[in-house]
Protein backbone atom coordinates (compact mmCIF):
# COMPACT_ATOMS: atom_id res chain seq x y z
CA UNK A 1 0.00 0.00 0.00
CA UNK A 2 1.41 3.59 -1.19
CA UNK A 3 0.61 5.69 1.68
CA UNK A 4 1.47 8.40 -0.46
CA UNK A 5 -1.58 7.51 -2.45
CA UNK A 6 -3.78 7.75 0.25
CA UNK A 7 -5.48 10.31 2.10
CA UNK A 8 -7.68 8.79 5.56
CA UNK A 9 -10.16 11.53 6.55
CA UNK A 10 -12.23 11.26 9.86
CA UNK A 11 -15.86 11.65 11.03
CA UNK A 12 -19.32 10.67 9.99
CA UNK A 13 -22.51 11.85 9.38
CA UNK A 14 -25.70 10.62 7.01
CA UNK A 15 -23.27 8.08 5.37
CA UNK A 16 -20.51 7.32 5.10
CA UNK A 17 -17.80 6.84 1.70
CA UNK A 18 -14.53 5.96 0.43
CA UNK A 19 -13.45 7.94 -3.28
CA UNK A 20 -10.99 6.38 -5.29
CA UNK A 21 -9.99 8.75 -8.29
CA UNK A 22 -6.41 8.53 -9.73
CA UNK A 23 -7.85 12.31 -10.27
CA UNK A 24 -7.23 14.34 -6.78
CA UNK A 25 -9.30 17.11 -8.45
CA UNK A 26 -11.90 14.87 -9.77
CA UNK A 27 -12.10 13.31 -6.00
CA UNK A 28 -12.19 16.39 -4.51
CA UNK A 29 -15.21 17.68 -6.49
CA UNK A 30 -16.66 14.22 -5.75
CA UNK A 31 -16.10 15.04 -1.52
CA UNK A 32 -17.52 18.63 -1.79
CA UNK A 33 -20.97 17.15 -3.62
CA UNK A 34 -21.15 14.60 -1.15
CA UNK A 35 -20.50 16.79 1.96
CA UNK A 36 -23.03 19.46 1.09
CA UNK A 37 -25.54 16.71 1.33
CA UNK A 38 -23.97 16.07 5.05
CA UNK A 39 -22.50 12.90 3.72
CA UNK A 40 -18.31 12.10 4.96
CA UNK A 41 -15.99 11.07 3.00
CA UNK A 42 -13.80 8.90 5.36
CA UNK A 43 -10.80 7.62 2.97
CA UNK A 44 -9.37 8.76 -0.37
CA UNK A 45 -7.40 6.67 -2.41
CA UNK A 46 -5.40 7.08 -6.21
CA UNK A 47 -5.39 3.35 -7.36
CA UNK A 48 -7.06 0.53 -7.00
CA UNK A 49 -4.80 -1.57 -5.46
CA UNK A 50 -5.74 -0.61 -1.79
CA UNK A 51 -9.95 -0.59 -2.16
CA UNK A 52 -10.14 -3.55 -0.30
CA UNK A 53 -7.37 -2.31 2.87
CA UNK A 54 -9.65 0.78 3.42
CA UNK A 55 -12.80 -1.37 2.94
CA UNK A 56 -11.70 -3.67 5.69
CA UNK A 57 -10.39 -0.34 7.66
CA UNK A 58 -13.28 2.04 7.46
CA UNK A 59 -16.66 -0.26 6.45
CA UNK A 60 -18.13 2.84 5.03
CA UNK A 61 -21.91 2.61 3.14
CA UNK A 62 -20.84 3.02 0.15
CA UNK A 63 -17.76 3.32 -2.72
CA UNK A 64 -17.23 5.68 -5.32
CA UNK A 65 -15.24 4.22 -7.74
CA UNK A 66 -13.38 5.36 -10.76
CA UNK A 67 -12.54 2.72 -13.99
CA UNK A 68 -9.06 3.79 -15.18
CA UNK A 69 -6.83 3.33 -11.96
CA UNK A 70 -3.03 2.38 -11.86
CA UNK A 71 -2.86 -1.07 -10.60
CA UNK A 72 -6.14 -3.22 -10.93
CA UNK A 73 -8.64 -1.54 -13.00
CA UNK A 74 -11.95 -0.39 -11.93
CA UNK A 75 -13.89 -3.44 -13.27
CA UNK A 76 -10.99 -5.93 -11.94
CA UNK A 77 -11.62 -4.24 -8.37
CA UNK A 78 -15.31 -4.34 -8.54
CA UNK A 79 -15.54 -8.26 -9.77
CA UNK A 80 -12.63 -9.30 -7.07
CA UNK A 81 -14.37 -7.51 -4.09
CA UNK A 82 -17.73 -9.32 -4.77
CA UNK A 83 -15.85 -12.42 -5.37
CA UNK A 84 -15.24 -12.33 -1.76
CA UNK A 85 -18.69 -11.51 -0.54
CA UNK A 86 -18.18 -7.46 -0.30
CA UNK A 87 -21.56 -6.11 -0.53
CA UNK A 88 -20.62 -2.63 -0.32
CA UNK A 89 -22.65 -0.77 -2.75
CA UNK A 90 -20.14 0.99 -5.88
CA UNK A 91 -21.36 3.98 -7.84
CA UNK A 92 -18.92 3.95 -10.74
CA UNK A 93 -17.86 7.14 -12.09
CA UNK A 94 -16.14 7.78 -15.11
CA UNK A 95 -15.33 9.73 -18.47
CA UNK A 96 -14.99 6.49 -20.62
CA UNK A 97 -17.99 5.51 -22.84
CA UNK A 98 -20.83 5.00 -20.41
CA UNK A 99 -23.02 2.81 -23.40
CA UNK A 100 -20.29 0.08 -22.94
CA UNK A 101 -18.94 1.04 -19.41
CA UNK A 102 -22.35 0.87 -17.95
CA UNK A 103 -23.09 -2.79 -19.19
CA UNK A 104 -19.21 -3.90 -17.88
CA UNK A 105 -20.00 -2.01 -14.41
CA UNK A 106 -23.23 -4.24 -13.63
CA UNK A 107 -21.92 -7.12 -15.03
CA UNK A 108 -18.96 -7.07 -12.51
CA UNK A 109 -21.41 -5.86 -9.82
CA UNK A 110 -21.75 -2.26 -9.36
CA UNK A 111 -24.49 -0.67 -8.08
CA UNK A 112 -24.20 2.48 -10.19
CA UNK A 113 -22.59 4.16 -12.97
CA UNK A 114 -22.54 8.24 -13.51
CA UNK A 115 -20.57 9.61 -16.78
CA UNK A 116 -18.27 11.99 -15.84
CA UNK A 117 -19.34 13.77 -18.76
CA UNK A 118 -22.50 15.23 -16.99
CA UNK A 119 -20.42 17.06 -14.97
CA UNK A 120 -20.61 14.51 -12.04
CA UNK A 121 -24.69 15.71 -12.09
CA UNK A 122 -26.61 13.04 -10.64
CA UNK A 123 -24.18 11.62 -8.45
CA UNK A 124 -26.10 12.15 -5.08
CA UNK A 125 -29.50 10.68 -7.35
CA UNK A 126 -26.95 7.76 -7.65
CA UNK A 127 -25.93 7.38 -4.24
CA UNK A 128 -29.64 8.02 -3.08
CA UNK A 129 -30.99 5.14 -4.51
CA UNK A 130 -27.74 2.17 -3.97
CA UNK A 131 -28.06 3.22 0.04
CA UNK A 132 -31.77 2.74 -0.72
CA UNK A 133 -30.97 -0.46 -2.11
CA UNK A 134 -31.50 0.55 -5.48
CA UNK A 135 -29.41 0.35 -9.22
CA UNK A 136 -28.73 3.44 -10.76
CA UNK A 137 -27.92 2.83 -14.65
CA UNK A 138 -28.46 4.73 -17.93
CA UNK A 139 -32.22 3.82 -19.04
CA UNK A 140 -31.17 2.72 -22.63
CA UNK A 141 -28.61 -0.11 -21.56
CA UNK A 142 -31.61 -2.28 -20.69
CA UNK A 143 -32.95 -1.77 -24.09
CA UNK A 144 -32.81 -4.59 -27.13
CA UNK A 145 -30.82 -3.50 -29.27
CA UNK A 146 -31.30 -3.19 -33.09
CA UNK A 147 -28.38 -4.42 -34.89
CA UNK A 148 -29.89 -3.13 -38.10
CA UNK A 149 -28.72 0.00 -40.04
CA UNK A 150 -31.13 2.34 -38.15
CA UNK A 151 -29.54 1.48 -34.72
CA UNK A 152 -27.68 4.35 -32.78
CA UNK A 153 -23.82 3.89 -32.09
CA UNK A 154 -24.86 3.32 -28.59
CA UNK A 155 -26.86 0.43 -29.41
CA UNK A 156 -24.18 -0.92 -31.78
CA UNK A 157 -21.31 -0.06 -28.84
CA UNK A 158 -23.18 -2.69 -26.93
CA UNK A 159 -23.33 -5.65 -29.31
CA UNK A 160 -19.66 -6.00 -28.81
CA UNK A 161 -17.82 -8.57 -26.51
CA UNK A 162 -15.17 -7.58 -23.93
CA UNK A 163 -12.16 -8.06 -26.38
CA UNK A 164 -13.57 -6.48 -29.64
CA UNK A 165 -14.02 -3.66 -27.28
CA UNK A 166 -10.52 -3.69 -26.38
CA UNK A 167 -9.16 -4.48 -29.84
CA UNK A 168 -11.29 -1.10 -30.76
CA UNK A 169 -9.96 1.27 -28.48
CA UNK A 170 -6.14 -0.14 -29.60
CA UNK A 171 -6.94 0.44 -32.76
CA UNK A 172 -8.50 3.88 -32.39
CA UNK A 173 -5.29 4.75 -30.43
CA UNK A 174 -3.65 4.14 -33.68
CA UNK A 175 -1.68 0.93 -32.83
CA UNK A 176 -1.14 -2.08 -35.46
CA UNK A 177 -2.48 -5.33 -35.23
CA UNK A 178 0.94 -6.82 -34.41
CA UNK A 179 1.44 -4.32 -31.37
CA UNK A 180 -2.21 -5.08 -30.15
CA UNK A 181 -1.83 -9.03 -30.29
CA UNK A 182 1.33 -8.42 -28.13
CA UNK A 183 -0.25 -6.44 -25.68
CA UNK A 184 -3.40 -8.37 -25.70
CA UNK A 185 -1.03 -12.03 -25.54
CA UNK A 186 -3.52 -13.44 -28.60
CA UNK A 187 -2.17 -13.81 -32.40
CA UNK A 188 -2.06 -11.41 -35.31
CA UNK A 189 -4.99 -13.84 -37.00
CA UNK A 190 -7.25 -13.49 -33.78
CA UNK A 191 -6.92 -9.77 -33.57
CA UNK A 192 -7.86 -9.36 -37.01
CA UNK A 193 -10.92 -11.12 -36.61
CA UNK A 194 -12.10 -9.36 -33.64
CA UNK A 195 -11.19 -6.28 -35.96
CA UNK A 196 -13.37 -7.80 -38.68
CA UNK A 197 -16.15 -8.57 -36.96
CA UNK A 198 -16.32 -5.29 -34.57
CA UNK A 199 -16.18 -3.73 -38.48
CA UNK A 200 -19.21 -5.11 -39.01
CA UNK A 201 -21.08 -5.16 -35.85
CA UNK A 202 -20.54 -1.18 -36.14
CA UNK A 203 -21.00 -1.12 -39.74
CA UNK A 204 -17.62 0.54 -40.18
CA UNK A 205 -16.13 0.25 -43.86
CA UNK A 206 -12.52 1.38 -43.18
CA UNK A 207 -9.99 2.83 -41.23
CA UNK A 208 -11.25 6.68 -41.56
CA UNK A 209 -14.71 5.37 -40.32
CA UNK A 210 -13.75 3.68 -37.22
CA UNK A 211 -11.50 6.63 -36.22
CA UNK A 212 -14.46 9.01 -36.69
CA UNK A 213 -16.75 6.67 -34.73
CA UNK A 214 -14.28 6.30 -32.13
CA UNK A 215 -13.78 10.17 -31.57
CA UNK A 216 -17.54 10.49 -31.79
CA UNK A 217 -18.45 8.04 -28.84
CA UNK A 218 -15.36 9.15 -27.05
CA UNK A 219 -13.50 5.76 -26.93
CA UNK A 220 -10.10 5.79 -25.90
C-alpha cells in the first residue's frame, strides 16, 4: 500500500464513503458534492490496489469508484471484491464511454454508474438510490438492441464482446495489429478477426470510419 496515495479523513454523518480517483481534483469535487448533502468522506485513495485495505479499515456505506486506476482496474476491483462476498454498494464514475462502461459495471457488480461527462450531475441521485438499495444505470442499456442500419452507435457499442471492445480502443489509439496481439497475448490472426467482426457489428467500412466513430463516442 502507497501511503502516499492515500489520504484517511475522519468523522461521519448521514453516510458514510470511500473515493478512489487517480484524479485528486476529480475526488475532490466528488467530496464537496457529497459533503453538502452532510455525507463524509472517510478515505481517499489514487489506485485501485488498496480498495479492499480501506474497505476492511473504514466499512463505510458506500464506494465511489473510478474505472481507469493504476494497478487493478476499476472493473478488476469491482468483480474481485464481490468475489469475496463485499456487498458494499459501488457507484462507478467515469469519463470512458458510459453505453459500454455501464453494461461492464453491472456485469462485474456495481451498483451504479454516472458519466463523468455530466459534470458529475446526478451523483447524489446515484448514491440516493444504492443506500436505498437501489441500481442506478443509464435507461437505454436495458434496451434490445437493433443491430440493423437504423440502430444508434450506442446500441451498436453494446453488441460487442469484452475483447472487440478492447481491440477497438487499440486500434483507435492508432496501434497495429501486431502491437495489439502483443499487448493483448492473442495472435495477429485473432486480432484481425475481432477487428473484422467489430467492423461489421458497427457497420464501419474502413480505417477513416472507425477513427471518426471512435472520436464520436469518445472511446479511448
Amino acid at each position: 500500500m502507497d501511503v502516499r496515495n492515500v489520504l484517511i479523513l475522519t468523522g461521519r454523518d448521514m453516510a458514510t464513503f470511500i473515493v478512489v480517483d487517480d484524479h485528486p481534483l476529480a475526488r475532490l469535487a466528488i467530496r464537496m458534492i457529497l459533503e453538502k448533502s452532510d455525507h463524509q468522506v472517510l478515505a481517499e485513495a489514487g489506485d485501485g490496489d488498496v480498495v479492499q485495505q480501506l474497505l476492511n479499515s473504514h466499512k463505510p456505506d458506500a464506494l465511489i469508484l473510478d474505472i481507469d486506476l493504476p494497478g487493478i482496474n476499476g472493473i478488476d476491483v469491482i468483480a474481485a471484491l464481490r468475489a469475496t462476498g463485499n456487498r458494499t454498494p459501488i457507484v462507478v464514475m467515469s469519463g470512458k464511454n458510459a453505453d459500454y462502461y455501464a453494461v461492464e459495471s453491472m456485469k462485474a457488480g456495481a451498483n451504479g454508474f454516472i458519466s463523468k461527462q455530466n459534470n458529475l450531475e446526478g451523483l447524489l441521485l446515484a448514491v440516493n438510490a444504492v443506500l436505498s438499495g437501489y441500481g442506478y444505470f443509464p435507461l437505454r442499456m436495458h434496451a434490445t438492441y437493433d443491430v440493423s442500419a437504423h440502430a444508434s452507435d450506442s446500441d451498436k457499442i453494446r453488441l460487442l464482446s469484452k475483447r472487440e471492445f478492447e481491440v477497438l480502443r487499440y486500434l483507435a489509439e492508432g496501434k497495429e495489429i501486431i502491437s495489439i496481439a502483443g499487448r493483448m497475448k492473442i495472435s495477429n490472426k485473432t486480432v484481425s478477426t475481432y477487428k473484422a467482426r467489430l467492423m461489421d457489428k458497427l457497420g464501419l467500412k474502413n480505417q477513416r470510419d472507425l477513427l471518426e466513430f471512435a472520436r464520436r463516442n469518445n472511446i479511448n
